[in-house]
Structures are given as C-alpha cells and as structure tokens.
C-alpha atoms as a PDB file:
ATOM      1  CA  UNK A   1       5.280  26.355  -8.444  1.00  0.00           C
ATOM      2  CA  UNK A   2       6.997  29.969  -8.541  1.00  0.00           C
ATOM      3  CA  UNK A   3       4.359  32.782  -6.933  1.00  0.00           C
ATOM      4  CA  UNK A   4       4.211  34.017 -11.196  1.00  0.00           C
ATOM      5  CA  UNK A   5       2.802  30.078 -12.281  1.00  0.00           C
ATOM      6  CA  UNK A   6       0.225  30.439  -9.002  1.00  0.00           C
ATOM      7  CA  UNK A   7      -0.700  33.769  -9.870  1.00  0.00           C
ATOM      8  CA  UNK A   8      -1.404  32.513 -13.846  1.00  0.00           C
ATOM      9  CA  UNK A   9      -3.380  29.116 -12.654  1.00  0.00           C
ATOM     10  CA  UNK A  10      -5.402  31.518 -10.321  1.00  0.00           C
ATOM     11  CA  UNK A  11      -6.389  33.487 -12.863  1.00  0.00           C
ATOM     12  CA  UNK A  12      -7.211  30.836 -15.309  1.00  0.00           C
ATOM     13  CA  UNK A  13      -9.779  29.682 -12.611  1.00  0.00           C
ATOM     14  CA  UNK A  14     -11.467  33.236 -11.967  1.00  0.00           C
ATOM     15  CA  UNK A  15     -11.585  33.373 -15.500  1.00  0.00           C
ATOM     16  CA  UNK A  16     -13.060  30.098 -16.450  1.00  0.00           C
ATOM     17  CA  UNK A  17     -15.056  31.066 -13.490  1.00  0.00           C
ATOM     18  CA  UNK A  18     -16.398  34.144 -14.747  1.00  0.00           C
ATOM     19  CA  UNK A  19     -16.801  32.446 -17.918  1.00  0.00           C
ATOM     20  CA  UNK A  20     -19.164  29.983 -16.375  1.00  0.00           C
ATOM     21  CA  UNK A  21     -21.115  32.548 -14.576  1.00  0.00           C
ATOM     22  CA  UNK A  22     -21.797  34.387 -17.957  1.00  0.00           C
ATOM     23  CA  UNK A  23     -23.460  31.919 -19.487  1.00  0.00           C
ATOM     24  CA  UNK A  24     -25.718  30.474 -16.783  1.00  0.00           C
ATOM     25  CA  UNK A  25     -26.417  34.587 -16.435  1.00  0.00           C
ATOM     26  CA  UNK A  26     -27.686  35.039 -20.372  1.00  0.00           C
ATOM     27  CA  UNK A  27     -29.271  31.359 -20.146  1.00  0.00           C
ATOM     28  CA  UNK A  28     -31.455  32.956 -17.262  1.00  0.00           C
ATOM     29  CA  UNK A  29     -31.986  36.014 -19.022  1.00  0.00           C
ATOM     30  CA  UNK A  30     -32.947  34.233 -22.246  1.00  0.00           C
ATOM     31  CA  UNK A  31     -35.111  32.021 -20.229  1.00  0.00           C
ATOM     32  CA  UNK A  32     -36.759  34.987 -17.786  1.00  0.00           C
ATOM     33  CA  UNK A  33     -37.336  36.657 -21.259  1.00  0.00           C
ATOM     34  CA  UNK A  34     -39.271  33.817 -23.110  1.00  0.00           C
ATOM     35  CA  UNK A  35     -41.425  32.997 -19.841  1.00  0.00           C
ATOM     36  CA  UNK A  36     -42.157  36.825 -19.843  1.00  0.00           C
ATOM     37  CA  UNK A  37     -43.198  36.474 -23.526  1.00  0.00           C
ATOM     38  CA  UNK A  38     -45.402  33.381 -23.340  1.00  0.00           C
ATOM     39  CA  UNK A  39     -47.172  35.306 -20.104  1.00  0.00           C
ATOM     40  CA  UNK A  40     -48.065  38.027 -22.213  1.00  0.00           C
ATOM     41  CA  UNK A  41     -49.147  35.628 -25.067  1.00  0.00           C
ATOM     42  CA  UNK A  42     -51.611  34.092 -22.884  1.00  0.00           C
ATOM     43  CA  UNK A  43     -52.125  36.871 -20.964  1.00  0.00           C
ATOM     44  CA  UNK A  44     -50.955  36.134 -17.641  1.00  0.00           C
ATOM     45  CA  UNK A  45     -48.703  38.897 -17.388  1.00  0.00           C
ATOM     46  CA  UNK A  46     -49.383  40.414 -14.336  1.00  0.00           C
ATOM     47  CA  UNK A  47     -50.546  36.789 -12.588  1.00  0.00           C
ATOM     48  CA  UNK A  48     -48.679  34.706  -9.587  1.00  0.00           C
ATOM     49  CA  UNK A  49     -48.405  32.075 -11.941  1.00  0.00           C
ATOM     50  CA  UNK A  50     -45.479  34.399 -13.721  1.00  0.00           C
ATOM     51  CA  UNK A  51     -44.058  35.504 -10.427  1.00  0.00           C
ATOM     52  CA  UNK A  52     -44.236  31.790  -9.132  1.00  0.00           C
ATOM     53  CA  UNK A  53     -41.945  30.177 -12.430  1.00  0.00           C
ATOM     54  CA  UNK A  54     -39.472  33.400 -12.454  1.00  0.00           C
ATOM     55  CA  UNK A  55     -39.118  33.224  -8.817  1.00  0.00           C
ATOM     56  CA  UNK A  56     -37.906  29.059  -9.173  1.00  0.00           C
ATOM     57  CA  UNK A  57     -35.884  30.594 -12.075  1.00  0.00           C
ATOM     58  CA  UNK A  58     -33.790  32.842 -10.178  1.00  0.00           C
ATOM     59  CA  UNK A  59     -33.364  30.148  -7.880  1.00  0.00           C
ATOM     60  CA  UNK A  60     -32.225  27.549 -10.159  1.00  0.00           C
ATOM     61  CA  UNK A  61     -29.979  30.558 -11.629  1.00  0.00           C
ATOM     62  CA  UNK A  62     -28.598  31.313  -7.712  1.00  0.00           C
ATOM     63  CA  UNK A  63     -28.045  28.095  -7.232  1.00  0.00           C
ATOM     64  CA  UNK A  64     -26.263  26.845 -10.484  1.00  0.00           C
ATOM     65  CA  UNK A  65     -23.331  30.061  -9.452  1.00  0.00           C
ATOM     66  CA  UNK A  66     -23.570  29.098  -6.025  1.00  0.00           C
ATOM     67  CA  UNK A  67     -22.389  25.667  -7.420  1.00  0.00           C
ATOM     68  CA  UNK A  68     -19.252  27.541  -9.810  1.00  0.00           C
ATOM     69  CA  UNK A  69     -18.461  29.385  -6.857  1.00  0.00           C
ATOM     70  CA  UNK A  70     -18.053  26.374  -3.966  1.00  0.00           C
ATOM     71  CA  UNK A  71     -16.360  24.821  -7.117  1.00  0.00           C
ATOM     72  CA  UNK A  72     -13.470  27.660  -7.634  1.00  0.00           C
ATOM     73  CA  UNK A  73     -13.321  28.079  -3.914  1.00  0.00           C
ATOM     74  CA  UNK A  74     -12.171  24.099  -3.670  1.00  0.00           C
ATOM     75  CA  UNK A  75      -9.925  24.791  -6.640  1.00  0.00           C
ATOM     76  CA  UNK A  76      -8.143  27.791  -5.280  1.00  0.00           C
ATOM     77  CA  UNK A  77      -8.117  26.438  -2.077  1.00  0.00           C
ATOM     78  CA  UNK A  78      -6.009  23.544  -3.579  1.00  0.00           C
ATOM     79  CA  UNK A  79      -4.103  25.460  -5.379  1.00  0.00           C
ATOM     80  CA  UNK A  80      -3.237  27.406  -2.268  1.00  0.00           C
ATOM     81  CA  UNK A  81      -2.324  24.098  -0.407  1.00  0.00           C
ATOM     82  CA  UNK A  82       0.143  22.825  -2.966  1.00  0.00           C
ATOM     83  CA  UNK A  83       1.630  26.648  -3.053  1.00  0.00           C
ATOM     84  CA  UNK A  84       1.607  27.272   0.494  1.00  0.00           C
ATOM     85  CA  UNK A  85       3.922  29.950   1.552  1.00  0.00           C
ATOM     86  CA  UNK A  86       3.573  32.659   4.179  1.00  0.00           C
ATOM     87  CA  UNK A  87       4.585  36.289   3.485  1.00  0.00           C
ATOM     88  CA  UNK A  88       4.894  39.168   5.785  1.00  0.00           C
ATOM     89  CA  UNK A  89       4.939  42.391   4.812  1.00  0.00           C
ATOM     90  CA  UNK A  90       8.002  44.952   5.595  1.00  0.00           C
ATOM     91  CA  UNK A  91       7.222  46.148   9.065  1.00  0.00           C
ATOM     92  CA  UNK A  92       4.202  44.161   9.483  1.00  0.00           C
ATOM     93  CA  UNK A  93       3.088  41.862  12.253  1.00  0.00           C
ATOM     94  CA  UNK A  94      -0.498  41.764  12.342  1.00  0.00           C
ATOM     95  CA  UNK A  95      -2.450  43.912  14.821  1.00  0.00           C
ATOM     96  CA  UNK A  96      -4.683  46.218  12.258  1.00  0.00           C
ATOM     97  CA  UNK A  97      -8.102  46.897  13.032  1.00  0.00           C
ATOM     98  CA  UNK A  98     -10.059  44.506  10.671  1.00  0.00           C
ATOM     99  CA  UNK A  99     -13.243  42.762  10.486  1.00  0.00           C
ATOM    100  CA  UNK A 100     -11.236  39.693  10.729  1.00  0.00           C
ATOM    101  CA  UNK A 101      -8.167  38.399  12.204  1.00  0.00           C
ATOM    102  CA  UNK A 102      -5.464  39.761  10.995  1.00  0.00           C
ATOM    103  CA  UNK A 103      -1.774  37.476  11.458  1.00  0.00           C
ATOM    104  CA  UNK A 104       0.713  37.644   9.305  1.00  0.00           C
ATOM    105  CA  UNK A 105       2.364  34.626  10.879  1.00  0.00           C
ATOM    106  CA  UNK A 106      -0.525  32.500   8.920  1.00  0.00           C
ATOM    107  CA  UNK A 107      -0.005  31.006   5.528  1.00  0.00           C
ATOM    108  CA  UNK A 108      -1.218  33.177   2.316  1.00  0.00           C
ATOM    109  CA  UNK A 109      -3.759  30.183   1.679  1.00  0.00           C
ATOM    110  CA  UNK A 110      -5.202  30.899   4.999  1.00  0.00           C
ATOM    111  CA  UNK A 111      -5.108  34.313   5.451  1.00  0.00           C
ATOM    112  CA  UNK A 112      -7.392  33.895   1.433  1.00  0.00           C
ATOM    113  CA  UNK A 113      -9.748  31.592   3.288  1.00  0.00           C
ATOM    114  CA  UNK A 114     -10.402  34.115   6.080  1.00  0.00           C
ATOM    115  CA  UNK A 115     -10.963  37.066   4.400  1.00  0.00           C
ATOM    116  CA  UNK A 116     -13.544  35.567   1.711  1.00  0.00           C
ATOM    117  CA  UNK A 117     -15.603  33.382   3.997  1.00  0.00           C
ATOM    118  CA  UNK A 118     -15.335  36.499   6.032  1.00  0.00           C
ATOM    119  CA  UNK A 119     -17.282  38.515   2.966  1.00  0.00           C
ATOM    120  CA  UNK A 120     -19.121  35.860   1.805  1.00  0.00           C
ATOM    121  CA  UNK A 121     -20.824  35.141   4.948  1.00  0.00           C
ATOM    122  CA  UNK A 122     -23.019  38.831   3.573  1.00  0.00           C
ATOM    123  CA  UNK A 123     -26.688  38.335   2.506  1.00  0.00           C
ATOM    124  CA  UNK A 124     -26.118  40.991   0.867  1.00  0.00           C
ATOM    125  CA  UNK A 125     -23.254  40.528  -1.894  1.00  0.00           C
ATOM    126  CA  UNK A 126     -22.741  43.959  -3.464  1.00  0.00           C
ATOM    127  CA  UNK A 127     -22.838  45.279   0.467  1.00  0.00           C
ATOM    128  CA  UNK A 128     -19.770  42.786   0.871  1.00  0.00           C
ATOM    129  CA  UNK A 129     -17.774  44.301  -2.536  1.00  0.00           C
ATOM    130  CA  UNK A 130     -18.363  47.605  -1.298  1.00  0.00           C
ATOM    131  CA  UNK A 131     -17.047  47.051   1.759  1.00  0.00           C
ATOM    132  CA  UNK A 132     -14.373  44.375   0.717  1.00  0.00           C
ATOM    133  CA  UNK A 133     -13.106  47.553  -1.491  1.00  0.00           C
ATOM    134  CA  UNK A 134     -13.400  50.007   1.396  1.00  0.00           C
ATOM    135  CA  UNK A 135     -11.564  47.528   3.309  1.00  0.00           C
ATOM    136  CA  UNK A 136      -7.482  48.888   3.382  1.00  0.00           C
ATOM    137  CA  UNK A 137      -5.873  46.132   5.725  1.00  0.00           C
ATOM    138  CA  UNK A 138      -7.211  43.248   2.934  1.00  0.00           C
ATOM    139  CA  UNK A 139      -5.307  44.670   0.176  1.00  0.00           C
ATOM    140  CA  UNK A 140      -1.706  45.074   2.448  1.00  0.00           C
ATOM    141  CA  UNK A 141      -2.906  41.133   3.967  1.00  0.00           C
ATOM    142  CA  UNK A 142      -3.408  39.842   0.871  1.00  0.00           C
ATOM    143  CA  UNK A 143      -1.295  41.133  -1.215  1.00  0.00           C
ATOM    144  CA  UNK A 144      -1.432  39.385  -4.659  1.00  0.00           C
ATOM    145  CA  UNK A 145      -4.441  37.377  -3.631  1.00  0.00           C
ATOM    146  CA  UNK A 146      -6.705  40.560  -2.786  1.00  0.00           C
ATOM    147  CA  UNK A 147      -7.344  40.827  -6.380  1.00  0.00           C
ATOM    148  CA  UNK A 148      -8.826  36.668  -6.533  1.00  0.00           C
ATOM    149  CA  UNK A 149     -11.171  38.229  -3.544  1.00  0.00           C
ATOM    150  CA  UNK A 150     -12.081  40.747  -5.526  1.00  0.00           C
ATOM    151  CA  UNK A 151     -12.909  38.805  -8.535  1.00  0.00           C
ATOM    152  CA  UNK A 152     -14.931  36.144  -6.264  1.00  0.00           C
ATOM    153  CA  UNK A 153     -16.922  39.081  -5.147  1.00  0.00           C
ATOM    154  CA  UNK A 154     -17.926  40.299  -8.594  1.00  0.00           C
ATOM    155  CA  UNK A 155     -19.195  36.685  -9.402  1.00  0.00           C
ATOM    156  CA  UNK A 156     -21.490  36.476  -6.748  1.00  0.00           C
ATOM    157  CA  UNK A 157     -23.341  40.207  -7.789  1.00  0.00           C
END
C-alpha cells in the first residue's frame, strides 16, 4: 500500500472508531438518564442504591470503549505491520528529550506503538491529551501518524 491508501484505511478505523464510541456514549447517557428518572419516581434519588447501579453503569460504559479501543489498537497495529516502513526526518537521528525513546532508526509502526502505550499507560486520560499535545518531539517522530495518536486520545476522554 502507498503511505496515501495507509493514511485513508487509518482513518476509516479512527472513524468507525469514533463512531463506535458515540453510540455506546449516548446509550450510557440514555441509560444514566432513565435510571435517574425511575430514582426520582420512586424516590430514591439521593440513595446508594442510585449511586450503586450508575456506578456498574459507567463501568459497563468504560469497559465496552476500553473494548473499541484494544480493538483499533490491533487493527492499526496490523495495518502498520503490512505497511511497515521507517522514515527519518531531514537532519534527524533521534536524541530529543522525550518521555519516551526516541530512534528514528525504528519502523513508523513502532515508533506508533511507543508513543501511545506511552500515553495510555495515564490514569488520567485528558492529563495524557494535554500533555500528548504539549508534547513537540511526537509530532516531528510521528509525523503522519501523530494525528491517529491524537485521535486515540480523544476516544478515551
């Protein structure tokens, strides 16, 4: 495949990704909403019984884009094997002063895989856009692909 055909199948997965990720989002929403509803109804509002079936809600929601996210990681990351090709920048040989290795001698796919698990490994996921996007030597390491971090980021908020 020609970098343009990766770059087009990549974003047909962040897309279908996001996609994905929107509906489990309103499901939960329309879900948290009706539970909230039926509490008031029988006025139970304010009760642990409430906090107890929103709280295995927002699990079942964290895990169900935990699941779409290991699932686009394993797609990208084949896509990236089939498409493997290493690029180095003009003038660049690795050396910046990252959170993360930084070698240009490794393949783009690899180079992907180290910088996400690298931000993913957060607890905190809007901590890891912020910084992700504060972060100059990803987007020159990267290149094209800083932009499929980026979108893998916004999933997980």
């Amino acid at each position: 495949m020609t970098e343009e055909e990766v770059k087009k199948a990549e974003e047909r997965l962040i897309k279908e990704a996001n996609r994905k990720s929107a509906v489990e989002r309103r499901e939960y929403e329309r879900k948290e909403y009706e539970e909230r509803c039926r509490a008031s109804e029988r006025r139970t509002a304010r009760s642990s019984i409430l906090t107890d079936i929103l709280e295995a809600l927002k699990t079942d929601f964290n895990d169900k884009i935990d699941e779409i996210q290991n699932e686009l990681n394993e797609k990208l990351e084949d896509l990236y094997s089939r498409n493997d090709v290493a690029e180095t920048p003009p003038g660049g040989s690795g050396g910046e002063d990252a959170p993360y290795e930084v070698d240009y001698s490794l393949p783009m796919r690899e180079r992907y895989v180290t910088v996400r698990d690298y931000y993913l490994a957060y607890e905190d996921k809007e901590e890891a856009l912020s910084d992700f996007l504060a972060d100059t030597v990803a987007k020159d390491y990267l290149g094209p692909y800083y932009t499929y971090v980026h979108q893998l980021l916004l999933t997980m908020i």
